[in-house]
N, C-alpha and C. Protein backbone atom coordinates (compact mmCIF):
# COMPACT_ATOMS: atom_id res chain seq x y z
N UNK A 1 0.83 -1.17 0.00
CA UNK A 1 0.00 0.00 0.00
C UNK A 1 0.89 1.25 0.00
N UNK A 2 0.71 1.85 -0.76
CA UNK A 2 1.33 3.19 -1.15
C UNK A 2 1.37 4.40 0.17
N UNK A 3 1.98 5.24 0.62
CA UNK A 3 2.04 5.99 1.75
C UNK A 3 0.99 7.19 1.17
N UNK A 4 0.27 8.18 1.37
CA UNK A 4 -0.38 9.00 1.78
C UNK A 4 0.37 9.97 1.24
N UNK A 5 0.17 11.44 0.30
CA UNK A 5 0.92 12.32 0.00
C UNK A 5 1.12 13.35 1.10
N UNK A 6 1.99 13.83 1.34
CA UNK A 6 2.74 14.38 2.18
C UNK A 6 2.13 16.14 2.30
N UNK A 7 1.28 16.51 3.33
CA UNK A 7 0.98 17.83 2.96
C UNK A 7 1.57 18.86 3.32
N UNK A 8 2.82 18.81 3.84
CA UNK A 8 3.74 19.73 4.17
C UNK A 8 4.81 19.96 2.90
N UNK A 9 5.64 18.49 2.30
CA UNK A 9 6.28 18.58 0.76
C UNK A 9 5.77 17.02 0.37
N UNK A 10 5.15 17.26 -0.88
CA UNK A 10 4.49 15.94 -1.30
C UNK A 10 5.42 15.40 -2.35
N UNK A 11 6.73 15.81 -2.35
CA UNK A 11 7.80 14.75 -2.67
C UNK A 11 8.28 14.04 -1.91
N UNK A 12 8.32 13.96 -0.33
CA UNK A 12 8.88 13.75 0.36
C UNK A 12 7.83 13.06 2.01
N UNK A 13 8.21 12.07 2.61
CA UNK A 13 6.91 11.41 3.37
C UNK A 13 7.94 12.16 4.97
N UNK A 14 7.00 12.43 5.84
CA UNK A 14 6.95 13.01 6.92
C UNK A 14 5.63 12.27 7.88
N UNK A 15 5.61 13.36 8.65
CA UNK A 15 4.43 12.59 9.99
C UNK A 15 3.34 12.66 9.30
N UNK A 16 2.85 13.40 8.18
CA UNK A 16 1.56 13.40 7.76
C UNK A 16 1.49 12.35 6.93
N UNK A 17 2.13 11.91 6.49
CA UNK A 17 2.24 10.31 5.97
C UNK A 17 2.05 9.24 6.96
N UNK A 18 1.75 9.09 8.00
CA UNK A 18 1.70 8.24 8.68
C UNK A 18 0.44 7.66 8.51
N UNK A 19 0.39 6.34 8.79
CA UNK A 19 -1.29 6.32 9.28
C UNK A 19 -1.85 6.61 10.83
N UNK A 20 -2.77 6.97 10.78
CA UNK A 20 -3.59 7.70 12.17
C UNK A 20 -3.13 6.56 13.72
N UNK A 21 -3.04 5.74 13.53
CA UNK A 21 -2.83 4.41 14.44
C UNK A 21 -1.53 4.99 15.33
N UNK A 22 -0.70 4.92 14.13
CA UNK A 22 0.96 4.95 14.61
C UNK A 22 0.81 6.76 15.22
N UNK A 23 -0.07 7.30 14.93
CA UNK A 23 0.09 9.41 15.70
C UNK A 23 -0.40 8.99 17.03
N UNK A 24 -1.98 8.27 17.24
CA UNK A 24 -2.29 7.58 18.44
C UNK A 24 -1.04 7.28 19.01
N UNK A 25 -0.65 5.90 18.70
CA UNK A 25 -0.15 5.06 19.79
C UNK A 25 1.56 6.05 20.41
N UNK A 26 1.96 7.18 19.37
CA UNK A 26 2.91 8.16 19.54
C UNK A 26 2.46 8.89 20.63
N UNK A 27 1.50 9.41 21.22
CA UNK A 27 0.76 10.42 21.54
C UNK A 27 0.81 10.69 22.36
N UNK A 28 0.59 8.71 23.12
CA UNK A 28 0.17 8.27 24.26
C UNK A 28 1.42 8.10 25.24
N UNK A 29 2.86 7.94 24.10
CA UNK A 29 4.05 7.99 24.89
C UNK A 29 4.35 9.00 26.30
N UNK A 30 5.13 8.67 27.28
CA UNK A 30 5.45 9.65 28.15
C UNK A 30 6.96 9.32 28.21
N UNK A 31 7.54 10.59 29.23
CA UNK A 31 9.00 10.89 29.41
C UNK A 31 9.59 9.39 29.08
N UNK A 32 9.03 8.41 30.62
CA UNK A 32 9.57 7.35 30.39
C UNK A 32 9.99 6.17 29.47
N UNK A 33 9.22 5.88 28.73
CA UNK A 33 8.47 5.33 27.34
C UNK A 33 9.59 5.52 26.44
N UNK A 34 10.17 7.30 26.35
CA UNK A 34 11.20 7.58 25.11
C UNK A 34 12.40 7.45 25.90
N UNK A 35 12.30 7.37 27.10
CA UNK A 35 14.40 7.09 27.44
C UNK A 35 14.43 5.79 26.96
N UNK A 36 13.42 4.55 27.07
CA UNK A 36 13.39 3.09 27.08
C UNK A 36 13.98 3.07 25.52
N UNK A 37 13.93 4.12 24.56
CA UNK A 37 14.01 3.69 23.19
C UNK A 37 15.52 3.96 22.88
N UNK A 38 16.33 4.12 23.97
CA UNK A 38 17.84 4.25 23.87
C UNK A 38 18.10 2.83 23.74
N UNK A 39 19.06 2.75 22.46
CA UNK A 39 20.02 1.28 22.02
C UNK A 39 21.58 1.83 21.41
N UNK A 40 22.10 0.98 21.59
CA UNK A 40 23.61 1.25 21.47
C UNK A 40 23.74 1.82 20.24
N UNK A 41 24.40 3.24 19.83
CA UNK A 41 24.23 3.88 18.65
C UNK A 41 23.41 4.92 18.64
N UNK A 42 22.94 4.71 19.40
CA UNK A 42 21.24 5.91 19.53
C UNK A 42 20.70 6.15 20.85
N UNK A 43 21.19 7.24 21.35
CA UNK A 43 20.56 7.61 22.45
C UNK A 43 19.81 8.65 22.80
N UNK A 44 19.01 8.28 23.60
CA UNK A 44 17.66 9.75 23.84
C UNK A 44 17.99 10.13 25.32
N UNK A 45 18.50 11.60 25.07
CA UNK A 45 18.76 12.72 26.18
C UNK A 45 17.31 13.69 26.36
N UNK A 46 16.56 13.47 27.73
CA UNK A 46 15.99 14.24 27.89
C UNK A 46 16.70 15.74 28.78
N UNK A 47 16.26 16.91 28.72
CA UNK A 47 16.42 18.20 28.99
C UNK A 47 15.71 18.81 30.01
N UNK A 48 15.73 19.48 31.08
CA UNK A 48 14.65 20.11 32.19
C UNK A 48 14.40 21.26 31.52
N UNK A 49 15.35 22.19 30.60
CA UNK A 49 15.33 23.55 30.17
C UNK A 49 15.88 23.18 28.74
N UNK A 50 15.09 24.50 28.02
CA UNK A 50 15.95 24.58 26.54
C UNK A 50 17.36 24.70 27.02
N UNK A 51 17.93 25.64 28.12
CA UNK A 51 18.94 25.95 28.28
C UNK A 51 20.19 24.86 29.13
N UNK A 52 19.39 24.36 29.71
CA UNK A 52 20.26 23.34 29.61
C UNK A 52 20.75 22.28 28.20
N UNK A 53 19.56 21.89 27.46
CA UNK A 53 19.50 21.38 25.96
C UNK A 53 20.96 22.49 25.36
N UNK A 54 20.62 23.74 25.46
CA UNK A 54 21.88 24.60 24.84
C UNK A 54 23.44 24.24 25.40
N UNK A 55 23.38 24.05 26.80
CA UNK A 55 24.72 24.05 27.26
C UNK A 55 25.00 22.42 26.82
N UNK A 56 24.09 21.59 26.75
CA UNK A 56 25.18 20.22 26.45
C UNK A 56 25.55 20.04 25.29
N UNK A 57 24.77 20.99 24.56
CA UNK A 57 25.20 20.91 23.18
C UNK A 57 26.23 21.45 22.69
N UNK A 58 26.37 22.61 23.14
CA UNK A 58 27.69 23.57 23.56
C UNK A 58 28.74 22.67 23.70
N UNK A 59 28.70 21.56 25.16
CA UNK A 59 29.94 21.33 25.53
C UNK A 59 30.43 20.08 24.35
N UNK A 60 29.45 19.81 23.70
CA UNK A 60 30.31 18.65 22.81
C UNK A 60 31.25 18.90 22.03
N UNK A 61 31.21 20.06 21.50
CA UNK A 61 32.09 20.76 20.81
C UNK A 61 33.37 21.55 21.16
């Protein structure tokens, strides 16, 4: 089944391509839910402040 045209750039598939199921069951996620989706290669940093988000980003560099 073909994906859904894209109404933000309809060359290109984004969240509006999704089907409705997968925005639900996204929705319903909390804090906890997205640290669990850290695997070796890929990790999810949550932030208390943008500004903290700014300073760790800062220090990687």
């Amino acid at each position: 089944m073909p994906r859904k045209i894209s109404r933000i750039a309809p060359d290109w598939w984004d969240y509006t391509t999704l089907e409705p199921d997968i925005i639900q069951d996204a929705a319903k996620l909390e804090a906890k839910d997205l640290e669990q989706l850290s695997r070796p290669g890929f990790t999810v940093k949550l932030y208390d402040t943008l500004e903290d988000f700014y300073l760790a980003e800062a220090l990687e560099y």
